[in-house]
Protein backbone atom coordinates (compact mmCIF):
# COMPACT_ATOMS: atom_id res chain seq x y z
CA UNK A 1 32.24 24.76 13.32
CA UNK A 2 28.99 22.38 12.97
CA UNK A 3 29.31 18.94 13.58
CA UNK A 4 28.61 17.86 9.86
CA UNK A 5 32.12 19.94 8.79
CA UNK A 6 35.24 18.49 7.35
CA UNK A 7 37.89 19.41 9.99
CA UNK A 8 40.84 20.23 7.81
CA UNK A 9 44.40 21.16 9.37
CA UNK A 10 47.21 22.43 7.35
CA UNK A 11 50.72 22.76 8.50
CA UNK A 12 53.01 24.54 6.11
CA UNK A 13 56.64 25.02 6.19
CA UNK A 14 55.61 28.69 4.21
CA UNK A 15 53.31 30.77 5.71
CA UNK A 16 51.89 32.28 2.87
CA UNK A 17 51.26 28.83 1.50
CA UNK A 18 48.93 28.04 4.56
CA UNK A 19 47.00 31.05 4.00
CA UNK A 20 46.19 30.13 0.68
CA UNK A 21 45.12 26.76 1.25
CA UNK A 22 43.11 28.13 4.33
CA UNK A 23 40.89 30.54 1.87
CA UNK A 24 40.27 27.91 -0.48
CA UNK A 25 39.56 25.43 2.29
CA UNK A 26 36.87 28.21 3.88
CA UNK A 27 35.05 28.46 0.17
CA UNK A 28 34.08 25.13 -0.12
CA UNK A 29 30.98 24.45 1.41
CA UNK A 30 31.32 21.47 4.12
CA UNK A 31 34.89 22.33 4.89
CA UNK A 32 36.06 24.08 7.87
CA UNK A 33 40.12 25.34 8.53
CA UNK A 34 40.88 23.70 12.27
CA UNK A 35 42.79 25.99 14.71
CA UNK A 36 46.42 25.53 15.63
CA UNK A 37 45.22 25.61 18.81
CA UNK A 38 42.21 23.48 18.65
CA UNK A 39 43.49 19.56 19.76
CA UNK A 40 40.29 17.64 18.20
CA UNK A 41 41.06 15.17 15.85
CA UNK A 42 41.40 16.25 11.83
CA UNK A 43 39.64 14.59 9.40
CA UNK A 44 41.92 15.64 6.81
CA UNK A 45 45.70 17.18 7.17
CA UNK A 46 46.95 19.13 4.39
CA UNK A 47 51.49 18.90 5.10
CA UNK A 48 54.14 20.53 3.20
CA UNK A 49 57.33 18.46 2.85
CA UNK A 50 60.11 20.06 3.57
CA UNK A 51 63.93 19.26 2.93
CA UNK A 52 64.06 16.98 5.58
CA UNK A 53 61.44 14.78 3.77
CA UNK A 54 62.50 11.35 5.88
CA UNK A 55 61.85 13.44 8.83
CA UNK A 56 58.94 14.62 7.59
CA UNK A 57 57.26 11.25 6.94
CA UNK A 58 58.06 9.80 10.23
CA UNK A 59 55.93 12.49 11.77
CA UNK A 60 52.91 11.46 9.67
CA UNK A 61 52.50 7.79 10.17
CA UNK A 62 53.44 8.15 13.66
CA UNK A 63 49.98 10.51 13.71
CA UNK A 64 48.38 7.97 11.62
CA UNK A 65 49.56 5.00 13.59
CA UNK A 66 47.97 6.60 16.49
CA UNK A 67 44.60 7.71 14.83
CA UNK A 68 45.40 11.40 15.07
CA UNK A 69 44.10 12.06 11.98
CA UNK A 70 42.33 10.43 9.11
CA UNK A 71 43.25 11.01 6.03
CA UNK A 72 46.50 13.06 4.68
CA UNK A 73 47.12 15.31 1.55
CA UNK A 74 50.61 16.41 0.32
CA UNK A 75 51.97 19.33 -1.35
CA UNK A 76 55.73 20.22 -2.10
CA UNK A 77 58.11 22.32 -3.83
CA UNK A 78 59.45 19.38 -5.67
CA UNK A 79 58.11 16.74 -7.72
CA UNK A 80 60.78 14.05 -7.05
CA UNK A 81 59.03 11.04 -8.18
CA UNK A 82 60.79 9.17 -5.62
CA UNK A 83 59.22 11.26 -2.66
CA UNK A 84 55.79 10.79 -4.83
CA UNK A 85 55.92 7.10 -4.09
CA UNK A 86 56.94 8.06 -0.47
CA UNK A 87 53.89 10.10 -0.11
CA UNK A 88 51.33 7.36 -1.59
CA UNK A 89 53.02 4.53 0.78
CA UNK A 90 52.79 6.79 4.10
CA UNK A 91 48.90 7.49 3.79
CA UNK A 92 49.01 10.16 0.90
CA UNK A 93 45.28 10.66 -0.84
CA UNK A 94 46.80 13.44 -3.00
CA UNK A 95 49.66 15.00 -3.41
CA UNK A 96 49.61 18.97 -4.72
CA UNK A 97 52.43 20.37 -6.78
CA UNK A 98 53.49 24.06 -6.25
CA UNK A 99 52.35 26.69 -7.04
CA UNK A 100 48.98 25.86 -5.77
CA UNK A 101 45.84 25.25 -8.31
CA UNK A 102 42.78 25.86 -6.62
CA UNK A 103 40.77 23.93 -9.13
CA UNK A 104 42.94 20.66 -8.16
CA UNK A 105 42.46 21.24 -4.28
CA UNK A 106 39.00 21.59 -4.71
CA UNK A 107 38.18 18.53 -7.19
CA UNK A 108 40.32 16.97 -4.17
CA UNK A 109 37.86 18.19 -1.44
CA UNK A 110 35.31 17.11 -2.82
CA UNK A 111 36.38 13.76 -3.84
CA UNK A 112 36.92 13.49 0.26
CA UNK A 113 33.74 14.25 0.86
CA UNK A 114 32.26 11.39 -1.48
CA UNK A 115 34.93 8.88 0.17
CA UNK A 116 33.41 10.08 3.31
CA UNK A 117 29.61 9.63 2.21
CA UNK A 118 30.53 6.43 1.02
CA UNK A 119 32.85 4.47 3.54
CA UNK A 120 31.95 5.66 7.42
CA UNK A 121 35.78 7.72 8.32
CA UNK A 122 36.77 6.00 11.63
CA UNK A 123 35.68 8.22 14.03
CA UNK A 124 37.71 9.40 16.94
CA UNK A 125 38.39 6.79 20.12
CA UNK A 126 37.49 6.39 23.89
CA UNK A 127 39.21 9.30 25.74
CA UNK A 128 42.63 7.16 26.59
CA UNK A 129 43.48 6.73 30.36
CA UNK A 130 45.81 8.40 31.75
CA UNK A 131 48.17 6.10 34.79
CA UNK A 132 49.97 8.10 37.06
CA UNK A 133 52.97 6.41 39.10
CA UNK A 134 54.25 8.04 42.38
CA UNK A 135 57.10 6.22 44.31
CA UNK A 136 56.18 6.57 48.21
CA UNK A 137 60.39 7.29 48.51
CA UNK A 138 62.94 7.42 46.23
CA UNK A 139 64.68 3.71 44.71
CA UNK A 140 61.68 1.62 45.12
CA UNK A 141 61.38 1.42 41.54
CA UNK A 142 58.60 3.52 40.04
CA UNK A 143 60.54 4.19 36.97
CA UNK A 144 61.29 0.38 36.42
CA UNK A 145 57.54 -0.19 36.69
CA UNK A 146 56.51 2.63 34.73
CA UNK A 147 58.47 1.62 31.86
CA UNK A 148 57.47 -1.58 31.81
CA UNK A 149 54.33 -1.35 32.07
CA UNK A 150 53.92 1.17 29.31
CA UNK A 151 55.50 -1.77 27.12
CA UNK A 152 53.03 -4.62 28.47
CA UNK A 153 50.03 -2.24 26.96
CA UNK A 154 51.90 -1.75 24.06
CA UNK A 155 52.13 -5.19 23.24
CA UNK A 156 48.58 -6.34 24.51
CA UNK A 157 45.90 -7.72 22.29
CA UNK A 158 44.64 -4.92 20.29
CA UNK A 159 47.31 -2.67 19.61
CA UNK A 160 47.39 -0.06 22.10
CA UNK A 161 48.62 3.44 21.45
CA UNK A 162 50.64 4.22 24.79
CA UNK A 163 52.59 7.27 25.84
CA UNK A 164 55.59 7.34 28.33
CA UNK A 165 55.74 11.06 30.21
CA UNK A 166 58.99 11.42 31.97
CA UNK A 167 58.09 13.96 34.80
CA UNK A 168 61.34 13.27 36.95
CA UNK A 169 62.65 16.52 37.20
CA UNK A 170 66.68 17.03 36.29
CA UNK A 171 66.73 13.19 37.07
CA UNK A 172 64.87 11.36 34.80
CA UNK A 173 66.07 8.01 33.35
CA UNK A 174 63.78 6.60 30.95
CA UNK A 175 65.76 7.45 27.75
CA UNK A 176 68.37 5.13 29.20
CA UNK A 177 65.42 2.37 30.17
CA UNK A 178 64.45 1.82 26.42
CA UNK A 179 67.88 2.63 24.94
CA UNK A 180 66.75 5.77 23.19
CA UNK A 181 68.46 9.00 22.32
CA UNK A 182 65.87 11.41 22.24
CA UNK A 183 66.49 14.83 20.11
CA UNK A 184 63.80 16.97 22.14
CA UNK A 185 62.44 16.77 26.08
CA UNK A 186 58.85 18.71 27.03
CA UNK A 187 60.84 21.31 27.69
CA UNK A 188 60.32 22.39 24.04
CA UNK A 189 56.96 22.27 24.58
CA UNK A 190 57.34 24.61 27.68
CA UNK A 191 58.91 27.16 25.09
CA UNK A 192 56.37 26.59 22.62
CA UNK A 193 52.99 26.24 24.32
CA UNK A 194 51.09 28.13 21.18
CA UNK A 195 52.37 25.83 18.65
CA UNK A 196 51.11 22.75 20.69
CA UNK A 197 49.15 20.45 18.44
CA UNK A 198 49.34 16.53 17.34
CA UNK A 199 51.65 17.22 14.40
CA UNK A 200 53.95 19.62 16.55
CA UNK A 201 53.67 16.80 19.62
CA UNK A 202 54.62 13.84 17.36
CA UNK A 203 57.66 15.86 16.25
CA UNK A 204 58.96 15.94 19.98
CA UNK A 205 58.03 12.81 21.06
CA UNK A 206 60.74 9.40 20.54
CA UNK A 207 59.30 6.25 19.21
CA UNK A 208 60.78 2.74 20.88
CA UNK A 209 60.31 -0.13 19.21
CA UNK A 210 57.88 -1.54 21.10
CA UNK A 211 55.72 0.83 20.03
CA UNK A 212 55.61 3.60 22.96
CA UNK A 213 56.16 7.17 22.51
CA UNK A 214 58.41 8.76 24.61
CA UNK A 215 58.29 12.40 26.13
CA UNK A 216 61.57 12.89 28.15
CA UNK A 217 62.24 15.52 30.72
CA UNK A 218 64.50 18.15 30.57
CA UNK A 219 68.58 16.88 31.22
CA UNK A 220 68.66 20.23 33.28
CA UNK A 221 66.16 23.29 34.72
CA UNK A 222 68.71 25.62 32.85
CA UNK A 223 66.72 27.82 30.02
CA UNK A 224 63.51 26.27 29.90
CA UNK A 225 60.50 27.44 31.40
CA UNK A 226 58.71 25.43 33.94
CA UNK A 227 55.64 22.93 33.06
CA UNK A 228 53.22 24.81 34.99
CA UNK A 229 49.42 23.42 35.52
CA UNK A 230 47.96 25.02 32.46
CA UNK A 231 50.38 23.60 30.19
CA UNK A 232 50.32 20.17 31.80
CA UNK A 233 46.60 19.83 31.28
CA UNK A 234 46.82 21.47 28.14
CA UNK A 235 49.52 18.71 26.78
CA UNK A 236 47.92 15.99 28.90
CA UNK A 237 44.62 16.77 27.32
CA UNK A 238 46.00 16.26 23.63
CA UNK A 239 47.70 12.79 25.14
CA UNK A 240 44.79 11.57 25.67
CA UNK A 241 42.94 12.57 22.37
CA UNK A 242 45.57 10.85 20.52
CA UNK A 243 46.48 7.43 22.77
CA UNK A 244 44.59 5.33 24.30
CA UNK A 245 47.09 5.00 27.35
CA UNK A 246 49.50 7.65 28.68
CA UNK A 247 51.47 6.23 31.48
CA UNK A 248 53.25 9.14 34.07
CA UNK A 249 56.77 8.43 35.85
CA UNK A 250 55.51 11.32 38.37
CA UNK A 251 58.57 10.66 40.89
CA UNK A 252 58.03 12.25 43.95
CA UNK A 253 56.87 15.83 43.49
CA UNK A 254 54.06 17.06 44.57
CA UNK A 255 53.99 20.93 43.48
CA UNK A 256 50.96 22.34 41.78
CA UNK A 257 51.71 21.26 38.67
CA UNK A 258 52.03 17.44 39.88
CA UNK A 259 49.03 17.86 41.80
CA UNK A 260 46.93 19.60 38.63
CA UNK A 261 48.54 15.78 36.82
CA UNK A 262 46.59 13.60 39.97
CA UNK A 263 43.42 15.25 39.35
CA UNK A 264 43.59 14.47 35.65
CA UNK A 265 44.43 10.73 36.12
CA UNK A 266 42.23 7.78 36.10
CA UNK A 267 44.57 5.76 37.50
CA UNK A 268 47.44 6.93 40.41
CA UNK A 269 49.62 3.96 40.88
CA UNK A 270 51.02 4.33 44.36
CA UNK A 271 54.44 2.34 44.55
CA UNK A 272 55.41 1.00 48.00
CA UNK A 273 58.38 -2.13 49.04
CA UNK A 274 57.98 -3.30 52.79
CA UNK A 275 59.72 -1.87 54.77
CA UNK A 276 58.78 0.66 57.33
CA UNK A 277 59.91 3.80 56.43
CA UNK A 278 58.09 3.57 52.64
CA UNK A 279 54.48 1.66 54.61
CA UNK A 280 54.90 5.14 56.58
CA UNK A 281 55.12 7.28 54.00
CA UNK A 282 52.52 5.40 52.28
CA UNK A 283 50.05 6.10 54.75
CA UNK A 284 51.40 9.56 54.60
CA UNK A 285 50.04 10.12 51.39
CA UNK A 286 47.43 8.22 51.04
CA UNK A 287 46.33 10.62 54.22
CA UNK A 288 46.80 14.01 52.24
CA UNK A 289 45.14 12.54 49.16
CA UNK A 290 42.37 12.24 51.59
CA UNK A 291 42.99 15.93 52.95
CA UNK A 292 43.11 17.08 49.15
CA UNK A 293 40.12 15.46 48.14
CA UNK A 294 41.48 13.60 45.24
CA UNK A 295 42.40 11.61 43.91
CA UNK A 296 39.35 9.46 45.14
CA UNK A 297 40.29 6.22 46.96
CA UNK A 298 38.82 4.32 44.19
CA UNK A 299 41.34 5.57 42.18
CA UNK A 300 44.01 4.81 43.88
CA UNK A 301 46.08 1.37 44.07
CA UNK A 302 48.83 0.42 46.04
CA UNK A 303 51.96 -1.66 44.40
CA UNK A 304 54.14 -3.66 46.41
CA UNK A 305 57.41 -3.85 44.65
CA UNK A 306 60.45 -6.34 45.30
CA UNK A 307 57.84 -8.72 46.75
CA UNK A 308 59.66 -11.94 48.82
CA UNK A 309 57.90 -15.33 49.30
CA UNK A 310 58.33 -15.10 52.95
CA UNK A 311 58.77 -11.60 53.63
CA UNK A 312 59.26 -9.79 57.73
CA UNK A 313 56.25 -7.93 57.03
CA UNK A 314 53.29 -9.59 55.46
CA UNK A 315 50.91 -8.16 52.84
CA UNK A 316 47.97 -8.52 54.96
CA UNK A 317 50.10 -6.73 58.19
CA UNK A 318 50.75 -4.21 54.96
CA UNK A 319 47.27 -3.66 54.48
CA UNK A 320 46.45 -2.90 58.05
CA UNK A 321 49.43 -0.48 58.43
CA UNK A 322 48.50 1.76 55.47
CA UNK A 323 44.61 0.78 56.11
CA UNK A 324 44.25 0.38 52.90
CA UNK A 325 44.13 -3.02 50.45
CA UNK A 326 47.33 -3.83 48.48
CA UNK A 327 46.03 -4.19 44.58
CA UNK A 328 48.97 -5.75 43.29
CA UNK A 329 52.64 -7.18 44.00
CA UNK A 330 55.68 -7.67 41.83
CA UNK A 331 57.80 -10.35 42.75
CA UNK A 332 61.88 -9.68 43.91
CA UNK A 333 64.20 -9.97 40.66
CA UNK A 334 67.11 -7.98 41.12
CA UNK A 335 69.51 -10.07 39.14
CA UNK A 336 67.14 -9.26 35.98
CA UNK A 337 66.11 -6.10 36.35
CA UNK A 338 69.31 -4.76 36.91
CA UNK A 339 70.17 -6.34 33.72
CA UNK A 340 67.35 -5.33 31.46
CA UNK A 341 67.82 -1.51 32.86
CA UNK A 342 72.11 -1.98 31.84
CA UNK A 343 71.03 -3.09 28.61
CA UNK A 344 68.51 -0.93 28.10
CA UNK A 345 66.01 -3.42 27.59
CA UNK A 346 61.95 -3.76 28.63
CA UNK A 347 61.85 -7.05 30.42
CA UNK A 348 59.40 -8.05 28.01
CA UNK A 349 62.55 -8.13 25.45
CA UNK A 350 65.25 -9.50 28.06
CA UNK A 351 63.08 -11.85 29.99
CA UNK A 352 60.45 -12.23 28.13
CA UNK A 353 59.17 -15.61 30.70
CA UNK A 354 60.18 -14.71 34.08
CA UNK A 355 57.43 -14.02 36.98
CA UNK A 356 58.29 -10.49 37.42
CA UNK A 357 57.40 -9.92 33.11
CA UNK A 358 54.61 -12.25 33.77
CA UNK A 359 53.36 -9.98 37.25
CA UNK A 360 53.85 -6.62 35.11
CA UNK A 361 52.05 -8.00 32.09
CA UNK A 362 48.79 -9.02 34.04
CA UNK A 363 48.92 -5.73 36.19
CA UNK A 364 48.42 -3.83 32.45
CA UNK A 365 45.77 -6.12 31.39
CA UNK A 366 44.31 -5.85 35.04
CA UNK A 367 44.45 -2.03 34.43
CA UNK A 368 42.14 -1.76 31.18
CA UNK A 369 39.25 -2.00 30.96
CA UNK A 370 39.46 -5.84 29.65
CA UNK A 371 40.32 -7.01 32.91
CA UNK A 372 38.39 -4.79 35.19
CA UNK A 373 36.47 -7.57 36.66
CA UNK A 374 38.61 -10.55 35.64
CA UNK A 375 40.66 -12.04 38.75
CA UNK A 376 44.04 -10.71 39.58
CA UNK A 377 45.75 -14.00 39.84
CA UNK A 378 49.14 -12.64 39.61
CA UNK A 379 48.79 -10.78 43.63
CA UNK A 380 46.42 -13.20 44.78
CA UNK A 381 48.71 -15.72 44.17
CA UNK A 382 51.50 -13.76 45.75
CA UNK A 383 48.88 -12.75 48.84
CA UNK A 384 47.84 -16.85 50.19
CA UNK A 385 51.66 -16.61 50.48
């Protein structure tokens, strides 16, 4: 398809449906049909409602919200005037009754294409980042800081789009973290790798009120096909089309499809306490990340969770164990985070003012690419210690 052409997607409950939209879609001259396996942005998504119509319009402003897509038609099998109004509120340009008249979709086409002449479409966003936690041994709190910090870009300045990938396999916890009961894991996807677009993504992910999508894992290995490295950079590659953060509870695995996730990420968050046994195993991997070739040392930053004021080992002791500088500590609160995780509460929402919200909310901003070269008070501080 040229640059100059109208991207259109249509997803259609009826199949036969689709195909008729597609052929009058392909005769008008600007307009190009969009794969359903092509993960660019659409200018313009042609949806049928279906019965679940609540459902339904969840699915479009959650694409919307996250600039997915620009602009949206509607078509149905009924004319409910209530789900008319539904349709105009979430987005709706047009709405199409059934069955189909051509002459309608086209005068609609083409009034698109004036809107489009006229007012510059917002065009597609920055690649998003993609942050990639690893806990250097289990309990040291790489899902705790993973969740968290997912919310502290969500609720920066600027209204981040962020994404929450559970990747702890038959153990993951984040559902119970933000207090959400998800209805689908990427296991589904898994099953349905070929049907793998934004609209099909937005219908498995969970939406927390702070504004970050969730993708569980699996409760259990039992029926569902493994996430090999193809998929992963398949989904990971529409993630970061459609937000502009997508934050990675990796755990601890390191099989080929964890390692295909490190090469993809911009970030790999490397999550340490001091103690011996995790400063060992730090060094550990830090030494085959070195043996891999990737991810590059630049790209790599070391967390010191459950920070003391007057710890037995001292950050800068730390830093000569793993030879390698600490970018950021998070101060001790047990008492709290134990707390927000029973009540399934961010900190941001249960302790909205103590120093370890504080810590987690500069370590986003320190993390985009606001705050690149601003200084990190929040471990500095902690470091003169």
């Amino acid at each position: 398809m040229p640059n100059n052409t109208v991207h259109v997607k249509v997803e259609t409950k009826d199949p036969n449906l689709g195909t008729e939209l597609e052929d009058i879609i392909g005769s008008v001259e600007g307009f190009g049909v969009q794969r359903a396996d092509d993960t660019r942005r659409a200018d313009l998504l042609i949806f049928e409602l279906g019965d679940d119509t609540e459902k339904d319009f969840q699915i479009i402003n959650s694409l919307l919200d996250v600039d997915a897509i620009g602009e949206v038609f509607y078509t149905s099998r009924h004319s409910d005037p209530a789900v008319l109004v539904q349709a105009m509120r979430t987005g709706g340009k047009e709405f199409f009754s059934q069955p189909i008249k051509e002459q309608e979709v086209r005068k609609a086409l083409e009034n698109f294409r004036e809107r489009k002449n006229k007012t510059r479409i917002k065009e597609p966003g920055n690649i998003g980042q993609i942050i990639e936690l690893i806990g250097s041994k289990g309990g040291v709190g790489t899902t705790t800081i993973a969740v968290n910090l997912a919310v502290s870009l969500a609720e920066m300045k600027g209204a981040h789009s962020v994404a929450l990938v559970d990747r702890n396999m038959l153990f993951g916890e984040v559902p119970f973290f933000l207090e959400i009961r998800p209805n689908y894991h990427w296991g589904e996807i898994t099953k349905n790798i070929s049907r793998l677009d934004s609209t099909f993504l937005m219908n498995i992910l969970s939406k927390h009120h702070s504004g970050v999508y969730v993708l569980p894992s699996p409760a259990s290995l039992n029926g569902h096909d493994p996430a090999t490295p193809e998929i992963m950079e398949h989904l990971l590659g529409l993630m970061q089309r459609m937000f502009d953060f997508v934050v990675i509870d990796g755990g601890q695995s390191l099989d080929d499809t964890s390692l295909r996730m490190l090469q993809m990420s911009d970030i790999v968050l490397l999550i340490s306490i001091l103690s011996l046994p995790c400063l060992s195993n730090t060094k550990k991997l830090l030494k085959s990340f070195h043996n891999l070739g990737y991810p590059s040392k630049e790209r790599i930053k070391v967390i010191i969770n459950r920070h003391l004021k007057n710890p037995e080992i001292s950050l800068k002791d730390s830093e000569a164990a793993i030879d390698k500088e600490i970018f950021w500590a998070i101060p001790n609160d047990y008492r709290r985070t134990l707390s927000a995780i029973n009540q399934g509460k961010s900190l941001s929402e249960s302790a909205s003012k103590a120093p370890i919200t504080k810590s987690l909310r500069e370590l986003g901003y320190a993390l985009t690419k606001g705050g690149e070269n601003q200084e990190k008070k929040g471990w500095r501080f902690l470091k003169r210690s």
